[in-house]
N, C-alpha and C. Protein backbone atom coordinates (compact mmCIF):
# COMPACT_ATOMS: atom_id res chain seq x y z
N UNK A 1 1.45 -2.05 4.45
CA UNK A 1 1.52 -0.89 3.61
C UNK A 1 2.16 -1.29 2.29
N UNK A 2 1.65 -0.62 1.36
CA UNK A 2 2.30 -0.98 0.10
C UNK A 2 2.85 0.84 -0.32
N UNK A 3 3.84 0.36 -1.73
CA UNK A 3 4.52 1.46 -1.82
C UNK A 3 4.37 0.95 -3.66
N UNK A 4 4.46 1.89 -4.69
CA UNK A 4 4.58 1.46 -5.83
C UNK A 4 5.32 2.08 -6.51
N UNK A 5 5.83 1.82 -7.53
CA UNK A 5 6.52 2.15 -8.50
C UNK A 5 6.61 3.54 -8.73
N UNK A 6 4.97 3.99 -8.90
CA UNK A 6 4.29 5.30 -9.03
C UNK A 6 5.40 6.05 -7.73
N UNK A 7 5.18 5.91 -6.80
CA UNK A 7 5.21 6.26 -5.55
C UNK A 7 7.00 6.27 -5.78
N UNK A 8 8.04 5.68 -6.04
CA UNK A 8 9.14 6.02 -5.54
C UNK A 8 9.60 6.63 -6.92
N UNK A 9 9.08 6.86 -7.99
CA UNK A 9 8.96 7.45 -9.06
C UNK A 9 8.74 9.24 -9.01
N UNK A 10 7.87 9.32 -8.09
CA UNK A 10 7.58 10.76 -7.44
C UNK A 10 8.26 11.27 -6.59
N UNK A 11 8.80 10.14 -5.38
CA UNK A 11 10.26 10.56 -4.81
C UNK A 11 11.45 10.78 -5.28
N UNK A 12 11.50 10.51 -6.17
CA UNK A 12 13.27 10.52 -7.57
C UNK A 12 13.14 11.84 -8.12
N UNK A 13 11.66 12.33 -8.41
CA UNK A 13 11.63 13.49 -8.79
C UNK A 13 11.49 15.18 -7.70
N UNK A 14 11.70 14.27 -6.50
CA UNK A 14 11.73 15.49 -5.37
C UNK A 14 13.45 16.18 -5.22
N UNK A 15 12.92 17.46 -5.01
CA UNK A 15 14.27 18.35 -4.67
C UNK A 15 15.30 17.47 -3.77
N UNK A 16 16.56 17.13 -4.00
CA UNK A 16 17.37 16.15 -3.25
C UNK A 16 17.32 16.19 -1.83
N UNK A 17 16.84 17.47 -0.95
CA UNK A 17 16.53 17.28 0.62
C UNK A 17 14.86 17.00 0.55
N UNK A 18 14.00 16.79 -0.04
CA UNK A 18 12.93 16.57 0.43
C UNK A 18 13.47 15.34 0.20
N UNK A 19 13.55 14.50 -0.72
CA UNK A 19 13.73 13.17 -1.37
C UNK A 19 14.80 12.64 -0.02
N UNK A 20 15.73 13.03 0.63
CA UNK A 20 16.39 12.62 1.54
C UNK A 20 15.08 12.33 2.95
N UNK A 21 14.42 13.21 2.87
CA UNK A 21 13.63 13.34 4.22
C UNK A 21 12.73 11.86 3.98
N UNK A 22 12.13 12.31 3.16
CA UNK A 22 11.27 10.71 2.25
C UNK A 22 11.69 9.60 3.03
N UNK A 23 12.85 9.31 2.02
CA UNK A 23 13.91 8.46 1.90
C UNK A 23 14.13 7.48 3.20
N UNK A 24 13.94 8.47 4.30
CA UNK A 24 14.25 8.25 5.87
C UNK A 24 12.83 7.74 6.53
N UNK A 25 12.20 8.42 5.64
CA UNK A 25 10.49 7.82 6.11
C UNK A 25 10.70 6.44 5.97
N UNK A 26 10.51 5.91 4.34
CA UNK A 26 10.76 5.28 3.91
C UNK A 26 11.20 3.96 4.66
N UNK A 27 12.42 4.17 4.63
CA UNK A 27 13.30 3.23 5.48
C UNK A 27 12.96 2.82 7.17
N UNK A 28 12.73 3.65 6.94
CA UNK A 28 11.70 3.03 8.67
C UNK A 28 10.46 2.30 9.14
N UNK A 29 9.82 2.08 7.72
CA UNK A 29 8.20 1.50 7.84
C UNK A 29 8.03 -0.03 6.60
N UNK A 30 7.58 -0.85 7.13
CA UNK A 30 7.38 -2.46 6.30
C UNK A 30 6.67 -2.17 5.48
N UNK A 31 6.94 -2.18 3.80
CA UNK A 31 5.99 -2.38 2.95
C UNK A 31 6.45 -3.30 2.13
N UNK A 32 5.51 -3.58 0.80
CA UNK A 32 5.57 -4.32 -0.21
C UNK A 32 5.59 -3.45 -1.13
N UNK A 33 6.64 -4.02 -2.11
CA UNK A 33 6.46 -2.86 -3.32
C UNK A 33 5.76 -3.34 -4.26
N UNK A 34 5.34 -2.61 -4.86
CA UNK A 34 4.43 -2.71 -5.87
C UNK A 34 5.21 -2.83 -7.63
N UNK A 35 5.39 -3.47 -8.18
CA UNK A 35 5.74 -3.76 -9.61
C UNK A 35 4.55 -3.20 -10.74
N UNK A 36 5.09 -2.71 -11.35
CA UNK A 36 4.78 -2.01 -12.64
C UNK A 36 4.42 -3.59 -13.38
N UNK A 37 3.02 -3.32 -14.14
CA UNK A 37 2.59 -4.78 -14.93
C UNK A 37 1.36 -4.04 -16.30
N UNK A 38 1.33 -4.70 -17.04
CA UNK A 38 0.35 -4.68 -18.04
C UNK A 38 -0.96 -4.41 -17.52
N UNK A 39 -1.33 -5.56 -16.53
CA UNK A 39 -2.68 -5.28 -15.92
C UNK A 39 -3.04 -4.04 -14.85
N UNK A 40 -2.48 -3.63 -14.31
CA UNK A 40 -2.07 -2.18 -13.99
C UNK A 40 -2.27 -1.22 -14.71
N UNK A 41 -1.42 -1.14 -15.97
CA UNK A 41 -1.83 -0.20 -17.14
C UNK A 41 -2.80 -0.23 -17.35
N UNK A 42 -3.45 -1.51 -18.24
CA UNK A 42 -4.82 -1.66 -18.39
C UNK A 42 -5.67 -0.57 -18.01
N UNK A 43 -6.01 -0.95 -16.49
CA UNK A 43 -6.82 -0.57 -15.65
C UNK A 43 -6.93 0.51 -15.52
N UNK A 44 -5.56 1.20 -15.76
CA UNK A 44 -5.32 3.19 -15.13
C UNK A 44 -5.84 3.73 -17.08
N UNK A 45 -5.97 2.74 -17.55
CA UNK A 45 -6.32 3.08 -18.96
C UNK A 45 -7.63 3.34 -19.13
N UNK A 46 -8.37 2.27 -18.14
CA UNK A 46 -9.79 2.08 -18.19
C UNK A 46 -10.41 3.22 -17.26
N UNK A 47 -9.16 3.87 -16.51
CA UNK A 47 -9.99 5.05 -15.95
C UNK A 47 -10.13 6.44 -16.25
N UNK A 48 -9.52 6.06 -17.56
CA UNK A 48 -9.10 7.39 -18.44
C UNK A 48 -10.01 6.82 -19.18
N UNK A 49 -10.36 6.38 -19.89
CA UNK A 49 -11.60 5.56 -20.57
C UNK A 49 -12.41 6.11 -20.64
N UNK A 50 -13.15 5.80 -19.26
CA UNK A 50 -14.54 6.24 -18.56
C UNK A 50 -14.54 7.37 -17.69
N UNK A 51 -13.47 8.41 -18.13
CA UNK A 51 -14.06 9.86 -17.96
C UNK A 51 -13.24 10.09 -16.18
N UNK A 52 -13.02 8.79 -15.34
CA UNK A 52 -12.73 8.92 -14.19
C UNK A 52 -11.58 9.84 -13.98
N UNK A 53 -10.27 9.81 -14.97
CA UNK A 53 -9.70 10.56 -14.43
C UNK A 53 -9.16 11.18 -16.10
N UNK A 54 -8.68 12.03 -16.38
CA UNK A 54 -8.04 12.90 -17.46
C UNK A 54 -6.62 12.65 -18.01
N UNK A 55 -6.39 12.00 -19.00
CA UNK A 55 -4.62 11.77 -19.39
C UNK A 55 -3.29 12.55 -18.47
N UNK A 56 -3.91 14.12 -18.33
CA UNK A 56 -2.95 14.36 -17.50
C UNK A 56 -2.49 13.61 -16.31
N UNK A 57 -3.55 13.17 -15.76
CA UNK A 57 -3.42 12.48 -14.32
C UNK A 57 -2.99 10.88 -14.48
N UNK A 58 -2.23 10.75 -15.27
CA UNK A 58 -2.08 8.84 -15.42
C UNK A 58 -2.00 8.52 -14.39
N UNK A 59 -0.33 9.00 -13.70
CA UNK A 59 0.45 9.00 -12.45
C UNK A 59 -1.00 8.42 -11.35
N UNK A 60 -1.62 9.42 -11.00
CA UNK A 60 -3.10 9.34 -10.30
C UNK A 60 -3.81 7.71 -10.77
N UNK A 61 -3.76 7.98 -12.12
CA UNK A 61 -4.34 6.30 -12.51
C UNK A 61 -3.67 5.21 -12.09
N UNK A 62 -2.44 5.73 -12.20
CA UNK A 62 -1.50 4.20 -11.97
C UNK A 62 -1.63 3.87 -10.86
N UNK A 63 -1.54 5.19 -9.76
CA UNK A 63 -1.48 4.61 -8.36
C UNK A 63 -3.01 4.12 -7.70
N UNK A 64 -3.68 4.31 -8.37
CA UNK A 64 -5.22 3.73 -8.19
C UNK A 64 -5.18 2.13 -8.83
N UNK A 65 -4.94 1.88 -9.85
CA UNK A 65 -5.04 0.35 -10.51
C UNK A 65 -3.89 -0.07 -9.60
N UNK A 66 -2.39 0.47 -9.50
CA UNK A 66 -1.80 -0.73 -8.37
C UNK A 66 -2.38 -0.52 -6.92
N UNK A 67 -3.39 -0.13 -6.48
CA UNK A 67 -3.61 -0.46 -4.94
C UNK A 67 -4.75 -1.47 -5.34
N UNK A 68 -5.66 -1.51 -6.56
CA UNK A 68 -6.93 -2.28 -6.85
C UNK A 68 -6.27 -3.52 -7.24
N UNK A 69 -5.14 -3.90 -7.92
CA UNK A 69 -4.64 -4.93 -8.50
C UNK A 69 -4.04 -5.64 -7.47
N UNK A 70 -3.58 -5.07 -6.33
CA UNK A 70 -2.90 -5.36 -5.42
C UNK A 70 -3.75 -5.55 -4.24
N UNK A 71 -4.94 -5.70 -4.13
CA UNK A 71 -6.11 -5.67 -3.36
C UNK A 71 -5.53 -4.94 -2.25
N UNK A 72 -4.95 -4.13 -2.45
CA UNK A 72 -5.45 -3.54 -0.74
C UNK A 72 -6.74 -2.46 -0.66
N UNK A 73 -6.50 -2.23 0.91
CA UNK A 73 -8.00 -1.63 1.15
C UNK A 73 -8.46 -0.40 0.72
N UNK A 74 -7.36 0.41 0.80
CA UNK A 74 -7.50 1.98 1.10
C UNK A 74 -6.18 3.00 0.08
N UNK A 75 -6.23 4.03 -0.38
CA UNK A 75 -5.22 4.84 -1.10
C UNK A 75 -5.38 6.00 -0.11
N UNK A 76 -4.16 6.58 0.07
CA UNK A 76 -3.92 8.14 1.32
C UNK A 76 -3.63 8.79 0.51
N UNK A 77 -4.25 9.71 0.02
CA UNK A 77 -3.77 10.93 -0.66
C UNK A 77 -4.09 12.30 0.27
N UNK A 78 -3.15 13.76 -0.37
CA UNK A 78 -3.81 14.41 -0.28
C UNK A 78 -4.16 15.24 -1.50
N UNK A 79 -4.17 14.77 -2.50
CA UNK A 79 -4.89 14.85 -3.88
C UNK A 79 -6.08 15.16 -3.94
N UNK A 80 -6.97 16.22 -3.73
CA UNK A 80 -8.07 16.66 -3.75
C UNK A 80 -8.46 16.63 -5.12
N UNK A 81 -7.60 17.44 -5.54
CA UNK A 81 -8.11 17.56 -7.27
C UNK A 81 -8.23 16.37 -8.09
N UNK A 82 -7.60 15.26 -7.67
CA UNK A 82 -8.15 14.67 -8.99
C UNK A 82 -8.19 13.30 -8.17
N UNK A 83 -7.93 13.23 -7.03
CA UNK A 83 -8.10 11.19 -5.95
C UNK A 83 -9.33 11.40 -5.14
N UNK A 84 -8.78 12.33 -3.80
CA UNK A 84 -9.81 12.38 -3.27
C UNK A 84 -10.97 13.29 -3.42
N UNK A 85 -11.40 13.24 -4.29
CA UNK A 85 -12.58 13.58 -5.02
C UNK A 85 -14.59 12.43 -5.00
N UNK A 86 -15.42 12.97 -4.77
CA UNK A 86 -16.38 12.25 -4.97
C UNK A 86 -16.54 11.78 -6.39
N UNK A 87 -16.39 12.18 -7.75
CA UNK A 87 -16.13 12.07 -8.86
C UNK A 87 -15.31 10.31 -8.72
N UNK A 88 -13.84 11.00 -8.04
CA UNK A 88 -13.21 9.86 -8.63
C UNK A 88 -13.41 8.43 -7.80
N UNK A 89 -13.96 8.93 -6.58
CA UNK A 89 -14.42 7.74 -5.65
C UNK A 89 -15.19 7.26 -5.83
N UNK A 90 -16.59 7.32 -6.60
CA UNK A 90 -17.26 6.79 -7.42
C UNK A 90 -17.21 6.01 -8.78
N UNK A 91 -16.45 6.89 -9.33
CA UNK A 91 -15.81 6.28 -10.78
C UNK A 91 -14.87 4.31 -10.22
N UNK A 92 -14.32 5.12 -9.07
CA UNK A 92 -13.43 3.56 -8.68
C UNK A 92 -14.27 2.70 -8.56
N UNK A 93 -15.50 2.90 -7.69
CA UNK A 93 -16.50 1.86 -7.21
C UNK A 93 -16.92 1.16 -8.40
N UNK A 94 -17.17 2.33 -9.41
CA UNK A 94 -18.08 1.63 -10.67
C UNK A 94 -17.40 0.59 -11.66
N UNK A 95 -15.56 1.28 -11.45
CA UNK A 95 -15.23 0.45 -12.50
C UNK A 95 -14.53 -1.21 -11.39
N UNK A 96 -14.48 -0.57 -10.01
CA UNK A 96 -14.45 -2.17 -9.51
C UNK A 96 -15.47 -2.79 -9.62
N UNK A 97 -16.54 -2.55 -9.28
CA UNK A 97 -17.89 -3.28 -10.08
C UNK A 97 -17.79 -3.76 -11.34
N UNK A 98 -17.65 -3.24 -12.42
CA UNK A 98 -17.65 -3.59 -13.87
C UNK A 98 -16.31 -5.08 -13.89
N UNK A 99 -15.45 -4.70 -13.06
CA UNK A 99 -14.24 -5.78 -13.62
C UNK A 99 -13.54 -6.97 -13.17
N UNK A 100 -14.54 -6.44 -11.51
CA UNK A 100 -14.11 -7.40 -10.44
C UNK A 100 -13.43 -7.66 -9.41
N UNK A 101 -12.59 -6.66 -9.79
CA UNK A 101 -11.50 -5.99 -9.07
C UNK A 101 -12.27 -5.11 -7.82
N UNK A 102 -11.26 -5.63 -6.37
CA UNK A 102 -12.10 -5.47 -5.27
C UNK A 102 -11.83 -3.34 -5.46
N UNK A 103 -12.89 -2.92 -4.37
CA UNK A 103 -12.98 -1.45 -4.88
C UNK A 103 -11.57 -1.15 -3.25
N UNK A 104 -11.27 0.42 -4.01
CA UNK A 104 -10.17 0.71 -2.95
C UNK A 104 -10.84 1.88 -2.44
N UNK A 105 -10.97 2.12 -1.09
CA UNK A 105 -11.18 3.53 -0.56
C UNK A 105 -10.02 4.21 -0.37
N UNK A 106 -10.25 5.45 -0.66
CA UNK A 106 -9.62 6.85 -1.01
C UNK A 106 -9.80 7.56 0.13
N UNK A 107 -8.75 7.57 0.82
CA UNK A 107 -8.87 8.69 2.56
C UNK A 107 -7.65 9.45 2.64
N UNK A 108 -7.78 10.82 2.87
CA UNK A 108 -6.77 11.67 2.94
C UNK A 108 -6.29 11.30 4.47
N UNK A 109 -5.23 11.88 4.67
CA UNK A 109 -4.42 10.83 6.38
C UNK A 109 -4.87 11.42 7.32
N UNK A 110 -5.25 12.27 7.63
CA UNK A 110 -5.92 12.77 8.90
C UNK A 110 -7.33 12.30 9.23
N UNK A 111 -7.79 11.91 7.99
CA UNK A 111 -9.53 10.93 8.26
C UNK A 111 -8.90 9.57 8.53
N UNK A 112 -7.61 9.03 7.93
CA UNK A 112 -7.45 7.49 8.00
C UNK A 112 -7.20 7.61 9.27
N UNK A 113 -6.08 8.37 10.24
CA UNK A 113 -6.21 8.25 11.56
C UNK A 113 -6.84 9.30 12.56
N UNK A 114 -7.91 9.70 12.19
CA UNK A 114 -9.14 9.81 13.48
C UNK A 114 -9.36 10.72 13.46
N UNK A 115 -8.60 11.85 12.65
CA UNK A 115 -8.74 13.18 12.57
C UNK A 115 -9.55 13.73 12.02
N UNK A 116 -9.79 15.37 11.54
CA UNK A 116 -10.81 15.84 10.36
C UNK A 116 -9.65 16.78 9.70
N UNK A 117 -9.95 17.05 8.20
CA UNK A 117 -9.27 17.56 7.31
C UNK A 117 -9.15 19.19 7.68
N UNK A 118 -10.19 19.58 8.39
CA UNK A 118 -9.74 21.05 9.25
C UNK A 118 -9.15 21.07 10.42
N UNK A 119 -8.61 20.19 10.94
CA UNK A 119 -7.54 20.38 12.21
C UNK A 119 -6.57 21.53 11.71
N UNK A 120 -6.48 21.94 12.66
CA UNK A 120 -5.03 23.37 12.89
C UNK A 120 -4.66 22.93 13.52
């Protein structure tokens, strides 16, 4: 599992008991962190570029170029509006195509483990 910059950046900005609850997640599971880099930017630049995602959403960009820069496989969101989207899951494919950069699939967590997004 990886964790990024993006990512504990969004936890700093949680109400101090959610950010505690996190926090505890956190600390219980092996990842790699992810470092903030130029080529990173780049990339979350290039997806604002090409229409993939909207300035508002950098945050969204960033954490897309560090899982692509960082080759891993997959991003968990539950970001409908602007990750897990067909729009933006396409846009990723196209611009990992264009740059070389391996492509990342986009799965909200109840599809990554076995579930469907309408479970009650």
């Amino acid at each position: 599992m990886y964790l990024s910059f993006v990512d504990f950046d969004e936890i700093n900005r949680c109400k101090p008991d959610k950010q505690k609850i996190l926090d505890s997640y956190i600390a219980r599971i092996e990842y790699t962190h992810i470092d903030f880099s130029d080529e990173i930017f780049d990339l979350a630049n290039e997806f604002i570029t090409q229409g993939i995602l909207k300035q508002k959403s950098f945050d969204d960009a960033l954490h897309l170029a560090s899982a692509m820069v960082s080759d891993c496989d997959a991003v968990v969101s539950w970001n409908f509006k602007h990750m897990v989207n067909i729009k933006t899951i396409n846009g990723i494919k196209i611009v990992a195509a264009l740059t070389g950069y391996k492509d990342v699939a986009i799965y909200t967590p109840t599809i990554l483990t076995g579930g469907t997004d309408d479970d009650s």
